[in-house]
PDB file of N, CA and C in Angstrom:
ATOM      1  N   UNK A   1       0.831  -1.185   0.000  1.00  0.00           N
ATOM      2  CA  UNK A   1       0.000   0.000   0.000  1.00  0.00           C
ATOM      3  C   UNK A   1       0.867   1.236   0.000  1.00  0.00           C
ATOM      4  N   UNK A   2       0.501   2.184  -1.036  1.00  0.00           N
ATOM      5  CA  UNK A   2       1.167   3.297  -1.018  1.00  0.00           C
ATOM      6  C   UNK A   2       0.509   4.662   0.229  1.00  0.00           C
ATOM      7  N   UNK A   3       1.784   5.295   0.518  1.00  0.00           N
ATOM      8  CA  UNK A   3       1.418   6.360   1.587  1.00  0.00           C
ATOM      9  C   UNK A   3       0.155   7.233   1.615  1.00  0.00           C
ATOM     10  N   UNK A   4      -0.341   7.360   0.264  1.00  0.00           N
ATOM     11  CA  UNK A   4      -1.838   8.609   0.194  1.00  0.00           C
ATOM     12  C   UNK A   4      -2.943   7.577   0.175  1.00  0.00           C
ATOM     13  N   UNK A   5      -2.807   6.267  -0.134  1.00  0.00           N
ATOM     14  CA  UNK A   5      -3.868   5.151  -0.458  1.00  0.00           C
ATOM     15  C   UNK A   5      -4.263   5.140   1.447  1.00  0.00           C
ATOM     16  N   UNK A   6      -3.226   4.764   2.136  1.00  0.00           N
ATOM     17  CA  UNK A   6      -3.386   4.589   4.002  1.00  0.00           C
ATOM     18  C   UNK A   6      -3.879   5.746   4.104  1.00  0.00           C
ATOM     19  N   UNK A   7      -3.364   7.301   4.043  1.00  0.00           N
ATOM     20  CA  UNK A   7      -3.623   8.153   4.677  1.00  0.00           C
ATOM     21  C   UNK A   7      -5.462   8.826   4.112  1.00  0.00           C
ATOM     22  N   UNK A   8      -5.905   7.966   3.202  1.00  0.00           N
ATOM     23  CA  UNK A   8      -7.104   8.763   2.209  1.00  0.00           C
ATOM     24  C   UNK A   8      -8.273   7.351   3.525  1.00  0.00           C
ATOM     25  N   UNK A   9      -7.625   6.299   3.478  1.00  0.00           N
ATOM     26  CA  UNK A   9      -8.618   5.346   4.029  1.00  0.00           C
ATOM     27  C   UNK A   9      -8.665   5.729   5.584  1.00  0.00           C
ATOM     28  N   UNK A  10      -7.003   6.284   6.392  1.00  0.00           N
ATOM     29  CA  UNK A  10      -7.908   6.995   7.642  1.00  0.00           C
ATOM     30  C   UNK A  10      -8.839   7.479   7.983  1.00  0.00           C
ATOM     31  N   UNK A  11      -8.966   8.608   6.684  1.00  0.00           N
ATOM     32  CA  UNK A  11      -9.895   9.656   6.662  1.00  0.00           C
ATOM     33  C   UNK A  11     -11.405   9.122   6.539  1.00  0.00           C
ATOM     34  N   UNK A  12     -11.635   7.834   5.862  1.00  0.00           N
ATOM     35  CA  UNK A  12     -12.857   8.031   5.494  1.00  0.00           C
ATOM     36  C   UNK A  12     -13.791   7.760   6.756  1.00  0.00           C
ATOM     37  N   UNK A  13     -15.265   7.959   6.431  1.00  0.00           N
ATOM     38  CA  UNK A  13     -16.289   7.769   7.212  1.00  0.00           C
ATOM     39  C   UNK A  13     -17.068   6.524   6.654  1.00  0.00           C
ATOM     40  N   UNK A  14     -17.707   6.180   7.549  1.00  0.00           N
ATOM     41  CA  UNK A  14     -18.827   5.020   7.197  1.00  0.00           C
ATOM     42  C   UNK A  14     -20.547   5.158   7.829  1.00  0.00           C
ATOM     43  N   UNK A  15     -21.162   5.197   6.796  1.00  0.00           N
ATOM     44  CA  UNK A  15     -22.592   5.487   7.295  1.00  0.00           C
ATOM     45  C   UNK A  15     -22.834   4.628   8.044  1.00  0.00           C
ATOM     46  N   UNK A  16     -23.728   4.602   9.168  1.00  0.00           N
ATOM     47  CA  UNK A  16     -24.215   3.494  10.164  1.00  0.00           C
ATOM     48  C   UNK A  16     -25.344   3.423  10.602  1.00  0.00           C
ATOM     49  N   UNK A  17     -26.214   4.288   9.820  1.00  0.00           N
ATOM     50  CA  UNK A  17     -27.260   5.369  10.049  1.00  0.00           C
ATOM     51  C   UNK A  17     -27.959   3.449   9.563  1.00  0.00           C
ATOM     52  N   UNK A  18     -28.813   3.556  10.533  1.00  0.00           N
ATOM     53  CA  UNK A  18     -30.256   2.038  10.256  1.00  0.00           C
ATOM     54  C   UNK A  18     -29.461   1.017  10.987  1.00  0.00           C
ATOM     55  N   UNK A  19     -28.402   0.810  11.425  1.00  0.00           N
ATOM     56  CA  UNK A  19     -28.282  -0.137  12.096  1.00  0.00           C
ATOM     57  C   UNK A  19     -28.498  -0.523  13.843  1.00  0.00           C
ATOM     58  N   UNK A  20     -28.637  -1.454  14.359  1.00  0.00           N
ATOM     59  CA  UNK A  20     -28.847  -1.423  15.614  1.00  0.00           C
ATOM     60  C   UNK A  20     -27.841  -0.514  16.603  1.00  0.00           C
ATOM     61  N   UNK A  21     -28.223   0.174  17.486  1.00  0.00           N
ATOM     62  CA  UNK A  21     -27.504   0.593  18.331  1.00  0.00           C
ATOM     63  C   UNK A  21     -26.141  -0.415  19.224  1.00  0.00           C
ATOM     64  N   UNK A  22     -26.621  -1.784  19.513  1.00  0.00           N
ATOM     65  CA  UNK A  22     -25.582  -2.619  19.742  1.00  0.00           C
ATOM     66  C   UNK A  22     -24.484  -2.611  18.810  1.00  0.00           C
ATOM     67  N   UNK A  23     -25.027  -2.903  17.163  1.00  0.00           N
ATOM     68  CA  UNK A  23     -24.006  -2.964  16.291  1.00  0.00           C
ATOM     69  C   UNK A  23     -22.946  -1.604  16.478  1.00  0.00           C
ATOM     70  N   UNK A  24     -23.469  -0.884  16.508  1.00  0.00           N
ATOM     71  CA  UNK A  24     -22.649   0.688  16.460  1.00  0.00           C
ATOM     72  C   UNK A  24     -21.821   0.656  17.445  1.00  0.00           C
ATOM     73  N   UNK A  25     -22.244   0.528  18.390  1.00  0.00           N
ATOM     74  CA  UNK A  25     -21.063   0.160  19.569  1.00  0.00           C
ATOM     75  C   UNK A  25     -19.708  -0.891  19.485  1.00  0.00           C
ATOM     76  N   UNK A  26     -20.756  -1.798  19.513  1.00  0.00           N
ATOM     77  CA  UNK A  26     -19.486  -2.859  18.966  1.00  0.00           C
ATOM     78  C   UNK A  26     -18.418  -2.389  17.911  1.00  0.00           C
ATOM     79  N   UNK A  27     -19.229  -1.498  16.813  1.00  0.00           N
ATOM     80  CA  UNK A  27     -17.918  -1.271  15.987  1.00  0.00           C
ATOM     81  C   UNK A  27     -17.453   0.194  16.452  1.00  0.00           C
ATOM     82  N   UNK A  28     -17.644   0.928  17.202  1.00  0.00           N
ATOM     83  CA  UNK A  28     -17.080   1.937  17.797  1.00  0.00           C
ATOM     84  C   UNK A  28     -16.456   1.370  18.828  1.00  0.00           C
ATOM     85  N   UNK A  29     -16.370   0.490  19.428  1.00  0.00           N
ATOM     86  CA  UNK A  29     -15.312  -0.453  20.201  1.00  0.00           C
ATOM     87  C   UNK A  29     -14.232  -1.320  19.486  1.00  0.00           C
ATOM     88  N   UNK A  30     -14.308  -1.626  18.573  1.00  0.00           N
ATOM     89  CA  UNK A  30     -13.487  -1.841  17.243  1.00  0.00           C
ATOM     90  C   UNK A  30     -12.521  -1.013  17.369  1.00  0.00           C
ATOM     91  N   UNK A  31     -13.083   0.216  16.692  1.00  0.00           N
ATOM     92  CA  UNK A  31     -12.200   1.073  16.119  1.00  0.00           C
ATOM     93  C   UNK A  31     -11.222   1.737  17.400  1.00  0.00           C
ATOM     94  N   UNK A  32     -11.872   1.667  18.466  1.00  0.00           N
ATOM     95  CA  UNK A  32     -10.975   2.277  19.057  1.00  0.00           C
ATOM     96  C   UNK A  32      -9.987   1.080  20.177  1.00  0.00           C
ATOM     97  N   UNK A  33     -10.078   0.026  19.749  1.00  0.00           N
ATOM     98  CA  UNK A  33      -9.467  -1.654  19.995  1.00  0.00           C
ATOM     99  C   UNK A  33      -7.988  -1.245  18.688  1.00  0.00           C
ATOM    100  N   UNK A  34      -8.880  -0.939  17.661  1.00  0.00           N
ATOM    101  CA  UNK A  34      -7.762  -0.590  16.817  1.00  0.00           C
ATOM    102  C   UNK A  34      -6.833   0.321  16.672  1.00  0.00           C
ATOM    103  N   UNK A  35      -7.533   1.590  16.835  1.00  0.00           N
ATOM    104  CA  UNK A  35      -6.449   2.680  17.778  1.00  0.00           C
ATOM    105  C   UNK A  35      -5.317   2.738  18.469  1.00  0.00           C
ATOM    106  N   UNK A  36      -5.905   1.953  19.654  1.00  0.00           N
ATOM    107  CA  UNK A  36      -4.974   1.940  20.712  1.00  0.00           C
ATOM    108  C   UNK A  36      -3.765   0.733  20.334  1.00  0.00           C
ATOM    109  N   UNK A  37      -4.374  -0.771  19.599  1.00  0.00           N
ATOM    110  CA  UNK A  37      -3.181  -1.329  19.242  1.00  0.00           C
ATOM    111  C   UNK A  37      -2.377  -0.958  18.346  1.00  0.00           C
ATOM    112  N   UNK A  38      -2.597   0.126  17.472  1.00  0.00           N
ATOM    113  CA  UNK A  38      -1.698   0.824  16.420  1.00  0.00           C
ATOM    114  C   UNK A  38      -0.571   1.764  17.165  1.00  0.00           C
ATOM    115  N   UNK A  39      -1.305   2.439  18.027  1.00  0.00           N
ATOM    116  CA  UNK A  39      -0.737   3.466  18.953  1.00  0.00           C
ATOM    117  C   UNK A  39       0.772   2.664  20.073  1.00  0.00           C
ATOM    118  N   UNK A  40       0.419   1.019  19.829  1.00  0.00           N
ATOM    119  CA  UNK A  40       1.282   0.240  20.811  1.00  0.00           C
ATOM    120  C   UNK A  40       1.764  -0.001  20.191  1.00  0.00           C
ATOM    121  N   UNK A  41       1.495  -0.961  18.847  1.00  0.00           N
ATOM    122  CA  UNK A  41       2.343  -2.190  17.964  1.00  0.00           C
ATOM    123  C   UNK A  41       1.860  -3.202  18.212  1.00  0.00           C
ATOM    124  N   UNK A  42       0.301  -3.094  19.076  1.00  0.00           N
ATOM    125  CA  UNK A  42       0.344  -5.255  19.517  1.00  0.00           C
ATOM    126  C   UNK A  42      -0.671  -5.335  18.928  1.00  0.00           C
ATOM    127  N   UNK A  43      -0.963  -6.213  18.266  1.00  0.00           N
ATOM    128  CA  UNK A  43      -1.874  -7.022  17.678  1.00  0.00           C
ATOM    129  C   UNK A  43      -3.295  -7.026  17.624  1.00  0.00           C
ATOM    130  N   UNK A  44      -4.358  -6.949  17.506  1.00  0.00           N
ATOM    131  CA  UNK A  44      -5.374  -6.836  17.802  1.00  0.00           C
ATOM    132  C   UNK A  44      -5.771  -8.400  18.325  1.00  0.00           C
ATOM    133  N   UNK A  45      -6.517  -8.757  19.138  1.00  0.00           N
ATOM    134  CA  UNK A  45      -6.714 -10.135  19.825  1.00  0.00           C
ATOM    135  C   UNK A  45      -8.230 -10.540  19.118  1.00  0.00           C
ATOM    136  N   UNK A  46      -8.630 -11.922  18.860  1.00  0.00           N
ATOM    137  CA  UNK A  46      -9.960 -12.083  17.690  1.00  0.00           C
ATOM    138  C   UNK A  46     -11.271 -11.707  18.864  1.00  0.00           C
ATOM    139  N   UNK A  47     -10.758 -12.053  20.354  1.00  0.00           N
ATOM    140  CA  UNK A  47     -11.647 -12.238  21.465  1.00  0.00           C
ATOM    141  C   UNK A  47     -11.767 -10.568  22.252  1.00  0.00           C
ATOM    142  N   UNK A  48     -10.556  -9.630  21.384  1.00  0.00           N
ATOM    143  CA  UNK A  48     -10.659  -8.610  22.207  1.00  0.00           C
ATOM    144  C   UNK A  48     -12.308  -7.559  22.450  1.00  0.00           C
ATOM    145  N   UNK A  49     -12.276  -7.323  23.450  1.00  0.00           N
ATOM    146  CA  UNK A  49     -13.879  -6.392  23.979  1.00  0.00           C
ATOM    147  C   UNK A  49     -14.803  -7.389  24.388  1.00  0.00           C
ATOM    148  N   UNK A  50     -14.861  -8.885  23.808  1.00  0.00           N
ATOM    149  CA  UNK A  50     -15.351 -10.206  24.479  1.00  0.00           C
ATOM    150  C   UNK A  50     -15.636 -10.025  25.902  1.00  0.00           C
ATOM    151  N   UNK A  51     -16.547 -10.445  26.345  1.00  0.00           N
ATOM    152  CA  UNK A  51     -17.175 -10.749  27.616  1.00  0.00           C
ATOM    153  C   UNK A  51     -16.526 -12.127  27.998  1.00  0.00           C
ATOM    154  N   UNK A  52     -15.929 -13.044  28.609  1.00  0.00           N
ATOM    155  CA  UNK A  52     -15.285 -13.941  28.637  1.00  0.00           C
ATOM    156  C   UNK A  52     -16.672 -15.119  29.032  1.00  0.00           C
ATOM    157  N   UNK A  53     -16.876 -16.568  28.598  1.00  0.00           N
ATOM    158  CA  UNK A  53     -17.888 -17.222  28.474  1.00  0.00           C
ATOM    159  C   UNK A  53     -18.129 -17.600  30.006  1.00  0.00           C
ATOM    160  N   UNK A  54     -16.601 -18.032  30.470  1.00  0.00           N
ATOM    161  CA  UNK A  54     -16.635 -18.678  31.904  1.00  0.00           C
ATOM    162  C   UNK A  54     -17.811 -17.689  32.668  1.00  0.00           C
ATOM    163  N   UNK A  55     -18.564 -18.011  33.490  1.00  0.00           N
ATOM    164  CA  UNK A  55     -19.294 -17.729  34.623  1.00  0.00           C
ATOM    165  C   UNK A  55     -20.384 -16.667  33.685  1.00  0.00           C
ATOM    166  N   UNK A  56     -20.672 -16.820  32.186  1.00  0.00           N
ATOM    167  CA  UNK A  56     -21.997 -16.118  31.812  1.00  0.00           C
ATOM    168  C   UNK A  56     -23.132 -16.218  32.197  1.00  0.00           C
ATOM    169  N   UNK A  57     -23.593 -17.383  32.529  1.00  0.00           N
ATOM    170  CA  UNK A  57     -24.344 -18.026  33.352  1.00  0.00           C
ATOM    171  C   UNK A  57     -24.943 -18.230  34.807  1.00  0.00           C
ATOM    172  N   UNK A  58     -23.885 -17.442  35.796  1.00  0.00           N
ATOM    173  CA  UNK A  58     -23.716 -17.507  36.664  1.00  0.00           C
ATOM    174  C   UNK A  58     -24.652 -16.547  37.262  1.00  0.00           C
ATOM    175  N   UNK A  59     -25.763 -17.024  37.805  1.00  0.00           N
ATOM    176  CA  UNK A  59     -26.419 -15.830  38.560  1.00  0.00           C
ATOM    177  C   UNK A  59     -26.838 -16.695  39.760  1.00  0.00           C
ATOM    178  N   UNK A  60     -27.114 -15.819  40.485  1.00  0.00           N
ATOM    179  CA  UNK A  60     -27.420 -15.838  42.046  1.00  0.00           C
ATOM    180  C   UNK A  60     -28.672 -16.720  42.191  1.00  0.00           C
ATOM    181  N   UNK A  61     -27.993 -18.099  42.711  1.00  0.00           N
ATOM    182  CA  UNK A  61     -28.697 -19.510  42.860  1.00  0.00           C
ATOM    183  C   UNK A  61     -28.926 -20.222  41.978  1.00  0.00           C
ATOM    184  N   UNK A  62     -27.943 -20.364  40.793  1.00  0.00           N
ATOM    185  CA  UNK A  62     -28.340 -20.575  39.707  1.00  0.00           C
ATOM    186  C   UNK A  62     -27.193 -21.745  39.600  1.00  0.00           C
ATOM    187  N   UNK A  63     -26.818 -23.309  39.648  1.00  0.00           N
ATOM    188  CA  UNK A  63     -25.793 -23.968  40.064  1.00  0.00           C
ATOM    189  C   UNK A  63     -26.031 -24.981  38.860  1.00  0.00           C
ATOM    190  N   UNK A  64     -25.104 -25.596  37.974  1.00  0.00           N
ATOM    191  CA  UNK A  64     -25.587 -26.431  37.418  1.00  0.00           C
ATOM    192  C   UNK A  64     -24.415 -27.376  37.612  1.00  0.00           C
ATOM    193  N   UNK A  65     -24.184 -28.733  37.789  1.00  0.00           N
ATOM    194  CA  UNK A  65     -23.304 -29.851  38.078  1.00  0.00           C
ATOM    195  C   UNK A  65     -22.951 -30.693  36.671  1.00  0.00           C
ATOM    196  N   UNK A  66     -21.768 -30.658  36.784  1.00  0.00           N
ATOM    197  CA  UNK A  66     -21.151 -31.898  35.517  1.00  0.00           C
ATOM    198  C   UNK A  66     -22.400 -32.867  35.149  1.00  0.00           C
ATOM    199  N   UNK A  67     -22.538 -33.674  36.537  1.00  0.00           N
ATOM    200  CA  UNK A  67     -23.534 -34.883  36.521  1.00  0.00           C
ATOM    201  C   UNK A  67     -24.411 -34.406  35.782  1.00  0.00           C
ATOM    202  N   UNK A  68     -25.357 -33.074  35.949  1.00  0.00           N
ATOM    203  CA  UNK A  68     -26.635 -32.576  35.343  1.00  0.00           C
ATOM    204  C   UNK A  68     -27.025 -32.497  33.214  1.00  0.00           C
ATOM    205  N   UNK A  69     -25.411 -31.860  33.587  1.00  0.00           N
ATOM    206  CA  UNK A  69     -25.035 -31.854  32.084  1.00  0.00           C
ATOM    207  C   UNK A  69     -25.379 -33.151  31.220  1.00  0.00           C
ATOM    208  N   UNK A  70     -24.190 -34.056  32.248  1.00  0.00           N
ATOM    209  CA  UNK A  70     -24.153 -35.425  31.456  1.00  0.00           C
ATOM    210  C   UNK A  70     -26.043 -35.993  31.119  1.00  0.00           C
ATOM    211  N   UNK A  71     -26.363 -36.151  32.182  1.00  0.00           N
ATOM    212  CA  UNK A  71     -27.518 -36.449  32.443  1.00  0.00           C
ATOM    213  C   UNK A  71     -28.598 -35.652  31.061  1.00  0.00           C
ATOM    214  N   UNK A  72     -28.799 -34.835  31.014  1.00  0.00           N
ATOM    215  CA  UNK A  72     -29.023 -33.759  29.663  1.00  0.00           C
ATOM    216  C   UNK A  72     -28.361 -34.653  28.282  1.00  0.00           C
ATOM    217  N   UNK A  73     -27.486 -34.594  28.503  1.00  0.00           N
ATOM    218  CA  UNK A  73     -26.932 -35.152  27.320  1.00  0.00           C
ATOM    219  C   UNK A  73     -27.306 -36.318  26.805  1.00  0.00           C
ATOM    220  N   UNK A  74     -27.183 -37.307  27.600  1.00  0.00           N
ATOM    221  CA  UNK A  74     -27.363 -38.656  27.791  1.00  0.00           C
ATOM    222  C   UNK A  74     -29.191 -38.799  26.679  1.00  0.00           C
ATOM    223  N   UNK A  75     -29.714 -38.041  27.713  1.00  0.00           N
ATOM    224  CA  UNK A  75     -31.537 -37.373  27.417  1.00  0.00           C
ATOM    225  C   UNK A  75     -31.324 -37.128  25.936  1.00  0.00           C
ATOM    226  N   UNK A  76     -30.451 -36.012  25.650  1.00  0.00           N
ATOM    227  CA  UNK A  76     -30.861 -35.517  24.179  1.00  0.00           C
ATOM    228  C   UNK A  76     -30.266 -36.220  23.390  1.00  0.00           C
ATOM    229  N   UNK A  77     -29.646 -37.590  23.635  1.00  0.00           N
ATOM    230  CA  UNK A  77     -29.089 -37.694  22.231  1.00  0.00           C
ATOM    231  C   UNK A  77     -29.630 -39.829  22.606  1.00  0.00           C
ATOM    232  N   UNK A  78     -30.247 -39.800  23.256  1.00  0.00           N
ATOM    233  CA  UNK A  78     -30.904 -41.291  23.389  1.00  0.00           C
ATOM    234  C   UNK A  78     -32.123 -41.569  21.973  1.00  0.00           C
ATOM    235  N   UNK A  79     -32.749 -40.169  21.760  1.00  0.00           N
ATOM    236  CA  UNK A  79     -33.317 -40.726  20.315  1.00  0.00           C
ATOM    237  C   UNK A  79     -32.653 -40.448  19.083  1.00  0.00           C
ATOM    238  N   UNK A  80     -31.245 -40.652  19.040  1.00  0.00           N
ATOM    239  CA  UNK A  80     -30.915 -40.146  17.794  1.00  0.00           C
ATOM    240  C   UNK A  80     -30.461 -41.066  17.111  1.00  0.00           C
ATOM    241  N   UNK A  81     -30.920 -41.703  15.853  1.00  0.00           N
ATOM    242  CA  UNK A  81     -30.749 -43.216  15.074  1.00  0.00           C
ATOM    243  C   UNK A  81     -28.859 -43.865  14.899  1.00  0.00           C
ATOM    244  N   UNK A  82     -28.561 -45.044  15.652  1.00  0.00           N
ATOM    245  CA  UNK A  82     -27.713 -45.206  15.312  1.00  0.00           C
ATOM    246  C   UNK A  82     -27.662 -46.050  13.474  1.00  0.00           C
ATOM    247  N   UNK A  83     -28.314 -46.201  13.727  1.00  0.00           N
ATOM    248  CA  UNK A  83     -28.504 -47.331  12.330  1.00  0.00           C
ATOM    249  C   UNK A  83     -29.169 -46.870  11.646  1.00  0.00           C
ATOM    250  N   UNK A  84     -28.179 -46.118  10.483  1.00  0.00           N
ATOM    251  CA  UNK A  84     -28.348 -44.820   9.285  1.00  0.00           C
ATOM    252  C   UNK A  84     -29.162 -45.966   8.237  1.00  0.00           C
ATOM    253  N   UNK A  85     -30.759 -46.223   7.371  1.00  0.00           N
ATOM    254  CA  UNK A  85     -30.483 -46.796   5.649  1.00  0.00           C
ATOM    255  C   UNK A  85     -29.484 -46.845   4.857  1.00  0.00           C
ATOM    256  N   UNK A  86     -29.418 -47.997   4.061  1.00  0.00           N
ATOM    257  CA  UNK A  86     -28.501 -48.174   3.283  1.00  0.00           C
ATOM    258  C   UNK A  86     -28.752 -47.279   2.334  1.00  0.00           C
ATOM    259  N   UNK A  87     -28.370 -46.528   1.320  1.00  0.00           N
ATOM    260  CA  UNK A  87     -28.432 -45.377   0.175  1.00  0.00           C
ATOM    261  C   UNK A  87     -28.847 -46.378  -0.934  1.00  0.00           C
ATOM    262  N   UNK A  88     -29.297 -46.653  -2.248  1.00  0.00           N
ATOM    263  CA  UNK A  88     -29.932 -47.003  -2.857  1.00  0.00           C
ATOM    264  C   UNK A  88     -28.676 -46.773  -3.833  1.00  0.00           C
ATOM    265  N   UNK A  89     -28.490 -47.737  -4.266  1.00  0.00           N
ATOM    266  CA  UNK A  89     -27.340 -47.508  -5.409  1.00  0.00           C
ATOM    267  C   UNK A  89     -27.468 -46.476  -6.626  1.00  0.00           C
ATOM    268  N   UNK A  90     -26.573 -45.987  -6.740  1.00  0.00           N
ATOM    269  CA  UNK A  90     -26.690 -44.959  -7.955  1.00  0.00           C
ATOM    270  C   UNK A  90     -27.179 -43.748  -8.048  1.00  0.00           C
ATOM    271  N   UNK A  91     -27.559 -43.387  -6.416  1.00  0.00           N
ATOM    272  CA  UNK A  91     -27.546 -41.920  -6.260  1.00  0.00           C
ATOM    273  C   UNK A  91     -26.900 -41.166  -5.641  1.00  0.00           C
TER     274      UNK A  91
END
């Protein structure tokens, strides 16, 4: 990339006008994710501004156990066919 090609794409703007207010944020958290790692040299991270998954769930009395999981699991996948039809030759 040549020097006026970078310095013309700083400049530009992007309409955002109809989109959700979440979206706008998120990418005004972007840009300034991008900012600041330009301003350092480090990298931008794929998870950066991410809410981290561990404990999303977690609300007050709200406990769920390995066992429970398994147990769930076990449940949702007891009707699922092990023994696929044979395919009909030639299609």
């Amino acid at each position: 990339m040549n020097a006026d090609h970078t310095t013309s794409m700083a400049t530009q703007t992007v309409d955002l006008t109809g989109l959700p207010e979440a979206v706008v944020q998120d990418i005004r958290r972007l840009v300034e994710t991008l900012r600041t790692n330009l301003g350092t040299g480090v990298a931008a991270s794929p998870t950066a501004g991410r809410r981290p998954l561990r404990g999303l769930f977690a609300e007050p009395g709200l406990s769920i156990t390995k066992e429970e999981i398994d147990e769930v699991q076990r449940e949702a996948w007891a009707g699922f066919p092990r023994d696929f039809p044979e395919q009909p030759k030639g299609s």
